[in-house]
Protein backbone atom coordinates (compact mmCIF):
# COMPACT_ATOMS: atom_id res chain seq x y z
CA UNK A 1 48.15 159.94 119.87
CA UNK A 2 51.25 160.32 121.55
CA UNK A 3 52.54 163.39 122.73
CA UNK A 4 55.88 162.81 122.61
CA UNK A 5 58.21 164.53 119.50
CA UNK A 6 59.39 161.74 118.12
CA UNK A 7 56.97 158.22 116.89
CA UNK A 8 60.58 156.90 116.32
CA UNK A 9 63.95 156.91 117.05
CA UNK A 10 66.86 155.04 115.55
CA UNK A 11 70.02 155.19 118.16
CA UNK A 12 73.12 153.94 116.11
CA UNK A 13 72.24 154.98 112.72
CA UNK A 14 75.60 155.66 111.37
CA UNK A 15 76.79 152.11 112.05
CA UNK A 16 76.97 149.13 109.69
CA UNK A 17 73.04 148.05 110.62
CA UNK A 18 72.28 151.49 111.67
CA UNK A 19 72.21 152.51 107.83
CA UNK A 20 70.50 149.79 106.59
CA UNK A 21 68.10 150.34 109.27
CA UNK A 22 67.30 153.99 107.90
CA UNK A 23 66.92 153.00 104.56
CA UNK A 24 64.29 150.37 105.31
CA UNK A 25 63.00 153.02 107.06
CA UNK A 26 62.89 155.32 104.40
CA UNK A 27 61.52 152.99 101.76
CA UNK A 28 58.79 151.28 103.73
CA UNK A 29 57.30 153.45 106.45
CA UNK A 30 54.42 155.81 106.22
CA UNK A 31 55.62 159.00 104.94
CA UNK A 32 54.00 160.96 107.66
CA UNK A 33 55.82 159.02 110.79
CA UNK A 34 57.93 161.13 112.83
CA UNK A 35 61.37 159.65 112.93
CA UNK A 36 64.67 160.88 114.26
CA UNK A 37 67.88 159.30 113.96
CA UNK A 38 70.60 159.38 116.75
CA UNK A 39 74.30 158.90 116.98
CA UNK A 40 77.74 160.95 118.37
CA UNK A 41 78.59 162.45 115.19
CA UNK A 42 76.84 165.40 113.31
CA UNK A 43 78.62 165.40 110.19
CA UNK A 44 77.67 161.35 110.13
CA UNK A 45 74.41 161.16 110.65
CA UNK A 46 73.90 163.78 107.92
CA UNK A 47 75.54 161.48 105.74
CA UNK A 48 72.66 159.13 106.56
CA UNK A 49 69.66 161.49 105.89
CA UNK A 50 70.81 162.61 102.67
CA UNK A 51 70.90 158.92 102.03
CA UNK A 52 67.14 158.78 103.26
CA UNK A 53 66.31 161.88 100.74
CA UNK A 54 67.77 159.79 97.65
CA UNK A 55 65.79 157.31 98.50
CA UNK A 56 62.40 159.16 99.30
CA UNK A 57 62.33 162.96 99.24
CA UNK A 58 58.57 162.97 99.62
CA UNK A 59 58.69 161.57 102.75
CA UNK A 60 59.42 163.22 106.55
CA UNK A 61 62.91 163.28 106.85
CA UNK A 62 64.29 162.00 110.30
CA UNK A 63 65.77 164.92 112.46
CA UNK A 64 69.16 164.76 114.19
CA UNK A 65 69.44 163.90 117.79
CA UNK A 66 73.35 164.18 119.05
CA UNK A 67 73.37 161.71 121.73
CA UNK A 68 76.59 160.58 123.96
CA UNK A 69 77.26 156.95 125.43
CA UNK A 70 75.86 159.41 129.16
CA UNK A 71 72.96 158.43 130.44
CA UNK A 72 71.34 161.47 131.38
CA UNK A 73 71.60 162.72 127.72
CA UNK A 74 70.12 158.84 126.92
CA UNK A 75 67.28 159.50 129.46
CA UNK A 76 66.36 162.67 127.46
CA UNK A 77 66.37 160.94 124.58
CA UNK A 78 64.20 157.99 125.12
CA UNK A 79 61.84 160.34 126.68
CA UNK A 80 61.36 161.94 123.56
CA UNK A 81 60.25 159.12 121.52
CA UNK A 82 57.29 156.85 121.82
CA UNK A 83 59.54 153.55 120.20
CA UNK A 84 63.93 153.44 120.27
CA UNK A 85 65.87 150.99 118.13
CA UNK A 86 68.98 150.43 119.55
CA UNK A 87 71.96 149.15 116.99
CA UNK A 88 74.36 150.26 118.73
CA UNK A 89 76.89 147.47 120.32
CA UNK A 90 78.44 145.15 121.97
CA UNK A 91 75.17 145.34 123.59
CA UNK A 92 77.19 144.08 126.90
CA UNK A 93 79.69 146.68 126.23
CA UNK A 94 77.51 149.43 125.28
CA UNK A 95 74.19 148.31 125.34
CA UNK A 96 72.91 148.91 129.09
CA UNK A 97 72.40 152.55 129.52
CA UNK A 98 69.99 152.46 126.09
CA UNK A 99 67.60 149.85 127.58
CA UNK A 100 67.62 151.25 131.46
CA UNK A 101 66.57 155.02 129.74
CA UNK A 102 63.98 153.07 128.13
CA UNK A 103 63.14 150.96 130.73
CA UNK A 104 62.72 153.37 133.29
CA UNK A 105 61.01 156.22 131.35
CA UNK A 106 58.18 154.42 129.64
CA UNK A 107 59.74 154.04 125.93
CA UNK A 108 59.05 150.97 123.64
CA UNK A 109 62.84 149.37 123.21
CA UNK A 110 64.09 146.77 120.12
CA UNK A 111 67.71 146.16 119.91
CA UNK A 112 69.83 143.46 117.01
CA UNK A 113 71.42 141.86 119.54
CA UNK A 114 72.23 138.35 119.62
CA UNK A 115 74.33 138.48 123.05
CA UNK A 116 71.96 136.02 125.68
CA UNK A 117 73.79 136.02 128.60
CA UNK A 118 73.31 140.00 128.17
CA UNK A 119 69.68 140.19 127.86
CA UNK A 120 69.18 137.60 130.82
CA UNK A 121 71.13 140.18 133.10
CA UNK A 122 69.15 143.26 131.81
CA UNK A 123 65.89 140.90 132.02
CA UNK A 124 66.62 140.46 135.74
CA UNK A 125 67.39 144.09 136.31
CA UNK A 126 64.77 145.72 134.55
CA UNK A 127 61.98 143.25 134.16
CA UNK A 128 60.21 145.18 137.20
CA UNK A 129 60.75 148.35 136.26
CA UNK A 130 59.50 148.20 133.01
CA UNK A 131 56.11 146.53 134.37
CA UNK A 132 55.69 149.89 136.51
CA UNK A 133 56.25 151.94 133.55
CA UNK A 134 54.36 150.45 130.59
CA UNK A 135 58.19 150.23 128.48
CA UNK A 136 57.71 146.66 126.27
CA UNK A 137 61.46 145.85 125.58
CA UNK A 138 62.13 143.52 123.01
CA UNK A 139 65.57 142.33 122.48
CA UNK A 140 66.98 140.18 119.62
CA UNK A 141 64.63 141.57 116.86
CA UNK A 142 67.27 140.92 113.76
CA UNK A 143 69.09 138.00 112.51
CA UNK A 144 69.15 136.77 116.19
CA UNK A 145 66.19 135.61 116.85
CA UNK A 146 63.12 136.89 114.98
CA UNK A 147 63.27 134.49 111.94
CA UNK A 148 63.18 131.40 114.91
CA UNK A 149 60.95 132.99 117.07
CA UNK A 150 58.33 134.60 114.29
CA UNK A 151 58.41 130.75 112.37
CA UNK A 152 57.88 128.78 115.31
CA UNK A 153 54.76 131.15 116.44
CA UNK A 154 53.27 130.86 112.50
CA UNK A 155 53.59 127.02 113.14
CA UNK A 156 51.87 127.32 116.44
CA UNK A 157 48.87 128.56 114.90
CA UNK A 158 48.87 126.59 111.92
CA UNK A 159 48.55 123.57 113.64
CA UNK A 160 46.07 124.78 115.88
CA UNK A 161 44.23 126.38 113.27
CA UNK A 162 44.13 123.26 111.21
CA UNK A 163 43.96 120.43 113.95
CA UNK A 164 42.24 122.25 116.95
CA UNK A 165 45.78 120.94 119.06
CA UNK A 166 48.52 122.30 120.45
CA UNK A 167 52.19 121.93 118.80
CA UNK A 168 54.74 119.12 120.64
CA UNK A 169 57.78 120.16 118.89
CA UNK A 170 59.38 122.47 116.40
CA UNK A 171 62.38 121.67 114.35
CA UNK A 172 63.99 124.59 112.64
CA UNK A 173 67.01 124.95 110.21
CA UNK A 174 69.16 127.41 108.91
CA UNK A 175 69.04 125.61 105.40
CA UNK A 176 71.14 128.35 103.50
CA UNK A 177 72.71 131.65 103.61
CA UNK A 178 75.32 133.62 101.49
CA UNK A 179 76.28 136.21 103.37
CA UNK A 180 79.58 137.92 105.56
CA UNK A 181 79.56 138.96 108.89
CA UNK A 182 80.21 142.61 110.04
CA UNK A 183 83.25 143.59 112.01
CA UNK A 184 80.75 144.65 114.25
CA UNK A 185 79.02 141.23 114.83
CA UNK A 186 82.75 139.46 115.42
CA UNK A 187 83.53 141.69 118.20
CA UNK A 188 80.64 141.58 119.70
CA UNK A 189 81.08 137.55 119.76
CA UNK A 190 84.10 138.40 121.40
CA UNK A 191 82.94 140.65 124.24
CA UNK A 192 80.64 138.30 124.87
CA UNK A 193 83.42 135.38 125.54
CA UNK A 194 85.24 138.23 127.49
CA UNK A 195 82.43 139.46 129.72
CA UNK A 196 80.79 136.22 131.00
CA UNK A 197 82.11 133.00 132.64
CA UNK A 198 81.65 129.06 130.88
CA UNK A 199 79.37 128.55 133.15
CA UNK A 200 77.72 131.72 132.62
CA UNK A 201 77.67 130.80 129.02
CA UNK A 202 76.82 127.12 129.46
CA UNK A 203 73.73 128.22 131.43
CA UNK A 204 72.27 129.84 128.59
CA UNK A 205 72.12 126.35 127.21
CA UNK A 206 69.13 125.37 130.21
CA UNK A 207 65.81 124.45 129.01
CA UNK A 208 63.77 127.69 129.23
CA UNK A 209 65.92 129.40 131.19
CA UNK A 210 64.60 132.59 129.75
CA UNK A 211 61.29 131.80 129.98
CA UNK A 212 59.18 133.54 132.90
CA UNK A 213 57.36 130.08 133.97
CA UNK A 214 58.81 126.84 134.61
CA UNK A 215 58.95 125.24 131.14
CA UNK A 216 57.78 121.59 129.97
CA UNK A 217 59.43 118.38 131.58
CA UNK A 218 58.68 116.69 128.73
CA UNK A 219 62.28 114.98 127.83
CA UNK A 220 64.35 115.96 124.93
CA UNK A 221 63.97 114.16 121.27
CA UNK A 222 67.46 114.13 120.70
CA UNK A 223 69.73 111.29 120.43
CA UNK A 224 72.74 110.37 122.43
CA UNK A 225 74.42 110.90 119.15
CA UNK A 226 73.35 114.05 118.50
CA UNK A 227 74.24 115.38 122.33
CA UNK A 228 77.78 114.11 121.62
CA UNK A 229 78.61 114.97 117.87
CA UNK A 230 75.91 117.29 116.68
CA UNK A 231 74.68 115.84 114.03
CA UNK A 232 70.73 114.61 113.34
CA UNK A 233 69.00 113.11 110.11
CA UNK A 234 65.76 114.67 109.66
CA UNK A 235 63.42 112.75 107.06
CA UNK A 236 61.90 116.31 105.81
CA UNK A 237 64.84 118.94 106.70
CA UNK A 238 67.88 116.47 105.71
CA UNK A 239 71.27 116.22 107.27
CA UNK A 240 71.64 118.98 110.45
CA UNK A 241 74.30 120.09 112.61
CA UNK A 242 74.84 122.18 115.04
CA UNK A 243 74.37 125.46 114.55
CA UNK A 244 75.79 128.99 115.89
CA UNK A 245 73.21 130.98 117.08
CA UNK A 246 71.34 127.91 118.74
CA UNK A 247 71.96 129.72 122.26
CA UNK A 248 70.90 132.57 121.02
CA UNK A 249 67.68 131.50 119.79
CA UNK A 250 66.17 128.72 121.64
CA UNK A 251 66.01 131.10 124.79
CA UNK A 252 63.78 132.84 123.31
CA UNK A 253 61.27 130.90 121.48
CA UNK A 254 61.46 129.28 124.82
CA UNK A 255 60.22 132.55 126.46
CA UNK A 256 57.55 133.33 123.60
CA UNK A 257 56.10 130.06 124.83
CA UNK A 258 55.58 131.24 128.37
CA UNK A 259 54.47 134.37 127.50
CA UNK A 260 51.87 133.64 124.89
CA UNK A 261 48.51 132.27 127.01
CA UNK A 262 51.12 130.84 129.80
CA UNK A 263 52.69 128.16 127.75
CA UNK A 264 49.13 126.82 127.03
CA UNK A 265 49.03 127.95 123.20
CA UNK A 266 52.01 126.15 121.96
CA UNK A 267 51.32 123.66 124.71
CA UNK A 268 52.13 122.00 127.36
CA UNK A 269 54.98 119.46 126.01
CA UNK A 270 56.52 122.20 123.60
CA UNK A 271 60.23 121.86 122.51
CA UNK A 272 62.15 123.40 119.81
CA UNK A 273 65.46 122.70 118.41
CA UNK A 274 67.85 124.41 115.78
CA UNK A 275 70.25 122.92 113.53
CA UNK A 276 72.18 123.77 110.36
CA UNK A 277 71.85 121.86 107.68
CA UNK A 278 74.47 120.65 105.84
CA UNK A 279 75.52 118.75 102.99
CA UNK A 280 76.86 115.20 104.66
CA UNK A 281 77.65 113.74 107.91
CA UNK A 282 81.07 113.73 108.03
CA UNK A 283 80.65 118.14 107.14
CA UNK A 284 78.39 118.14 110.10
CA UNK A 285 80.96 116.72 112.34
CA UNK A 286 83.44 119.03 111.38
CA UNK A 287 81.15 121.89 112.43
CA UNK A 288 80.06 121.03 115.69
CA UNK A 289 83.74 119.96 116.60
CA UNK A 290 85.21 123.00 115.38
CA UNK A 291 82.69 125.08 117.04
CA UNK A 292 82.75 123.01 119.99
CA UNK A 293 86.47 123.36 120.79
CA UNK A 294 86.78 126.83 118.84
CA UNK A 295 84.46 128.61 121.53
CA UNK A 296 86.81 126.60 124.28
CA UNK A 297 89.45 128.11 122.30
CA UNK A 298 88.50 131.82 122.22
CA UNK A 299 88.68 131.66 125.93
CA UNK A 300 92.25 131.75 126.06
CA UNK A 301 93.45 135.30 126.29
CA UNK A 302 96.01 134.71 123.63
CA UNK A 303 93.59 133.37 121.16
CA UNK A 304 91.14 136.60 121.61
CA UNK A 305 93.92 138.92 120.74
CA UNK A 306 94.78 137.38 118.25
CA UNK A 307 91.38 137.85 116.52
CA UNK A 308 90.79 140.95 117.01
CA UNK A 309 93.86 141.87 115.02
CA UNK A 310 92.55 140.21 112.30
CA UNK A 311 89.12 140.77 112.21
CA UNK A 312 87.89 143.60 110.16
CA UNK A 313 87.25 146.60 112.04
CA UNK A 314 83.68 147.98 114.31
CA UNK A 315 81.21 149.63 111.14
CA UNK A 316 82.87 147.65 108.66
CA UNK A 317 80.06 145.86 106.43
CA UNK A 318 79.40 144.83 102.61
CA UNK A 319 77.63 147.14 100.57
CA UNK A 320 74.51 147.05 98.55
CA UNK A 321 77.09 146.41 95.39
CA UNK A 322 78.70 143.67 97.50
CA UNK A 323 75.59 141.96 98.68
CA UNK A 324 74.09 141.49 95.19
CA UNK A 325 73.22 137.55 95.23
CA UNK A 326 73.08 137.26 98.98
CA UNK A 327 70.06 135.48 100.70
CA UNK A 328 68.98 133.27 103.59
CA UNK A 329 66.78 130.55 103.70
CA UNK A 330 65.25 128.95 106.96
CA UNK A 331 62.61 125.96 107.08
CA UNK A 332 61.10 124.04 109.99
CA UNK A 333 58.57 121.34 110.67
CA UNK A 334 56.23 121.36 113.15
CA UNK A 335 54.96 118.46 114.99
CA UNK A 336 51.15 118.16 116.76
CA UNK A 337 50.41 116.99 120.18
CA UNK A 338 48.15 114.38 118.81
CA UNK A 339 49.54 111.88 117.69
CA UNK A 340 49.00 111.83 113.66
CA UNK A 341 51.57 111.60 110.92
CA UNK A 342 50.46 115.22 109.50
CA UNK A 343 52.74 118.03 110.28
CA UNK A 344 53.40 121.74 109.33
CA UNK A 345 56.48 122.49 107.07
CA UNK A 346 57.36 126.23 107.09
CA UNK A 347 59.68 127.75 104.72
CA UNK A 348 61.36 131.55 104.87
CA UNK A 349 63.69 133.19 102.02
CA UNK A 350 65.00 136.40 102.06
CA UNK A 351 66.72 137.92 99.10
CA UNK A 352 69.86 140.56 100.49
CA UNK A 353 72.41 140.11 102.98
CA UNK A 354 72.22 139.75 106.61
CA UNK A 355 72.52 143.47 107.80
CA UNK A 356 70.10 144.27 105.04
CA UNK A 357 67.95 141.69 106.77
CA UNK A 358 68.21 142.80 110.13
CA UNK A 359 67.27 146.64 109.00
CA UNK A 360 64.41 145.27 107.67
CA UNK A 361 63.27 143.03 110.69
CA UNK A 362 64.11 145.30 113.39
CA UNK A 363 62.52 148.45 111.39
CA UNK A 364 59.08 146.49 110.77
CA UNK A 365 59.39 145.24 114.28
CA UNK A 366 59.12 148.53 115.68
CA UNK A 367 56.58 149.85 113.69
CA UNK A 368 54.33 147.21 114.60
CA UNK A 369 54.90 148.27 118.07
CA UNK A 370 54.13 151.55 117.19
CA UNK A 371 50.69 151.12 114.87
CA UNK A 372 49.50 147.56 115.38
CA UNK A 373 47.05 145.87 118.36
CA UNK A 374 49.59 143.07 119.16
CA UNK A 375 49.67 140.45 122.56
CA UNK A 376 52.90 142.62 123.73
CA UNK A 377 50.67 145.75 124.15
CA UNK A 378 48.20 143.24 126.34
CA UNK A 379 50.40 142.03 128.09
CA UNK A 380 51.86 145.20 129.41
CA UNK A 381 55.41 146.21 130.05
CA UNK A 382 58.46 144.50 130.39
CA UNK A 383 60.82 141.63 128.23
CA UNK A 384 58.62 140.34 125.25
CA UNK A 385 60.06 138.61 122.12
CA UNK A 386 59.35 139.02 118.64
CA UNK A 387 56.52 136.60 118.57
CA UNK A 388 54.81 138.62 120.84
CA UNK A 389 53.99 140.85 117.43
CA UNK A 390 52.35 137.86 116.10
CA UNK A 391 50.80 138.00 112.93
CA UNK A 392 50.80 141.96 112.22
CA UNK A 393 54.66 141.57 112.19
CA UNK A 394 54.17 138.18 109.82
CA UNK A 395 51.75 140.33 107.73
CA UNK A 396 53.67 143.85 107.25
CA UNK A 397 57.27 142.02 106.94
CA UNK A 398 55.30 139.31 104.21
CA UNK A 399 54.56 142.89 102.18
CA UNK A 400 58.34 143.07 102.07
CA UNK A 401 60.05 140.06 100.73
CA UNK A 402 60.47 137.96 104.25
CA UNK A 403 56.98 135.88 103.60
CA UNK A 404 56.82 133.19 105.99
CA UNK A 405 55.02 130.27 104.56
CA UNK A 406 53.31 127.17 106.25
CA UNK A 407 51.98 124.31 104.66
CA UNK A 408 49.96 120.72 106.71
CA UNK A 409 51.24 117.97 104.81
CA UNK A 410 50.86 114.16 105.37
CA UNK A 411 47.68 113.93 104.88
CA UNK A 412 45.82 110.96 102.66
């Protein structure tokens, strides 16, 4: 058992995802985990644990930690707590100092970011570090990129489970969501377009260049047409287009592969893609050509202050009233190595908004790093991915209402 005070600490929980965080917290943990939550303001955060009481007073109650943006009062922190979730961004604004306390004092990190060309940077910086001390640091374990990452693994076995083979490609789509975004998650888009270069940005777009061995030279399955316009007909997913968090996403799969038996579980030809799908071609074009020159766009100094006078504000979010009716719906097929017409279809609905989502994800996330016997604990310290939770994380976040389900089909 850990000697440390806290099993737990949430840093950020008076922001948008922050709160939703607690209250997944609250619901679903085991009453007897010691939790803390952690933010500037007093008066805030005790906002948030009377929340926590409403929702179970039988429960521990997290304890305030008042914690500045300093990093010696971040280092004292994280060494108080066996696991820190981090919501507190633009992670490449504000995000550094978290993960380096972590990092270099042997704490267990998850953060909701989505920002790539951040965690590559902190990857390279603290990658060694974090081997020396034991810290597993697992970024993007929300909305960006668990659902990807978490499917693609459950396909993975599936097909090796059913066919004895490895998997030679994985085709995932964001098939539906209802939802709004967060003032929080449109600056952060921002900041990132502020803080790193096209080509910084374009890199991100490399074939496992987040991965920590050389990836598969196996060529890409898509089209010329789909390189130039975005748009793909899949027989079993439909009409796809490009989709927004593709750079955010791919990356990591992409890094799950390497890290899970050395590329050799999801094999040696692996490639995933990620689309949107949407309802006809000529909508599909639209997307991809507004994204594609809308990103060019934001760029321009004049266009980036123009959004962010428009925008909503940093901690503005829907409430529960507000997100009555929201969901999101993911599906993916996976294909074998061998070649054989049978395939794995997986399918993921959650019921709630996004944020709700995310408090959920991140929140089971780390307790599976906390209780569970996963690959991330075996393969010591340093940048894992969600997938490195495996199936404890698939089974305790299946309990909750984000069941991922696989099915072989083609079969005679």
């Amino acid at each position: 058992m850990s000697t440390r005070q806290y099993d737990i600490v949430l840093w950020g929980a008076t922001g948008h995802t922050g709160e939703w965080t607690a209250k997944h917290i609250a619901r679903s943990y085991p009453t007897d985990i010691r939790w803390a939550i952690a933010g500037r303001s007093r008066s805030k955060l005790e906002a948030v644990v009377e929340s926590c009481v409403k929702i179970n007073p039988d429960r521990v109650q997290p304890s305030i930690e008042i914690c500045n943006l300093d990093e010696v009062e971040l280092a004292d922190l994280a060494r108080k707590t066996t696991v820190l979730i981090s919501t507190v961004g633009p992670f490449c604004v504000y995000g550094e100092p978290t993960l380096k306390a972590c990092a270099e004092n042997g704490t267990h990190y998850l953060d909701i970011t989505g920002e790539i060309p951040w965690v590559l940077s902190m990857t390279k910086k603290y990658e060694k570090v974090a081997k020396t001390t034991g810290a597993i640091l697992i970024s993007q374990s929300a909305v960006e990129s668990l659902p990807s990452d978490l499917v693609a693994f459950a396909i993975v076995q599936r097909i090796h489970q059913e066919l004895s083979t490895t998997t030679r490609e994985i085709i995932f789509s964001v098939d539906d969501i209802k939802s709004t975004f967060s003032g929080g998650t449109l600056h952060s888009i921002l900041e990132v377009i502020d803080n790193f270069s096209i080509a910084a940005l374009r890199r991100m777009k490399k074939p496992f260049v987040h991965s920590p061995i050389p990836g598969p030279t196996a060529p890409s399955t898509q089209s010329v047409w789909t390189n130039l316009f975005g748009v793909r007909k899949h027989p079993d997913l439909g009409i796809l287009t490009s989709y927004f968090g593709t750079t955010s996403d791919v990356p990591i799969v992409e890094r799950s592969w390497g890290l899970i038996g050395n590329g050799k579980v999801y094999g040696s030809n692996f490639r995933f893609s990620e689309y949107a799908r949407t309802r006809s071609v000529f909508c599909g074009l639209l997307v991809h050509f507004v994204m594609t020159f809308g990103a060019a766009l934001l760029k321009l100094p004049l266009a980036t202050s123009l959004m962010r006078k428009v925008i909503p504000p940093r901690g503005y979010g829907a409430n529960e009233e507000q997100t009555k009716g929201h969901f999101a719906e993911y599906r993916a097929v996976g294909r074998p190595e061998a070649d054989t017409s049978v395939r794995a279809h997986a399918r993921v609905r959650y019921d709630g908004g996004l944020y709700e989502m995310s408090g959920l994800l991140v929140s089971q996330a780390a307790l599976c790093l906390l209780k569970d016997d996963v690959t991330a604990k075996k393969l010591g310290g340093g940048f894992m991915t969600p997938a490195t939770l495996g199936q404890p994380l698939i089974d305790r976040l299946g309990d909750l209402g984000f069941k991922i389900e696989v099915k072989m089909v083609g079969r005679d």
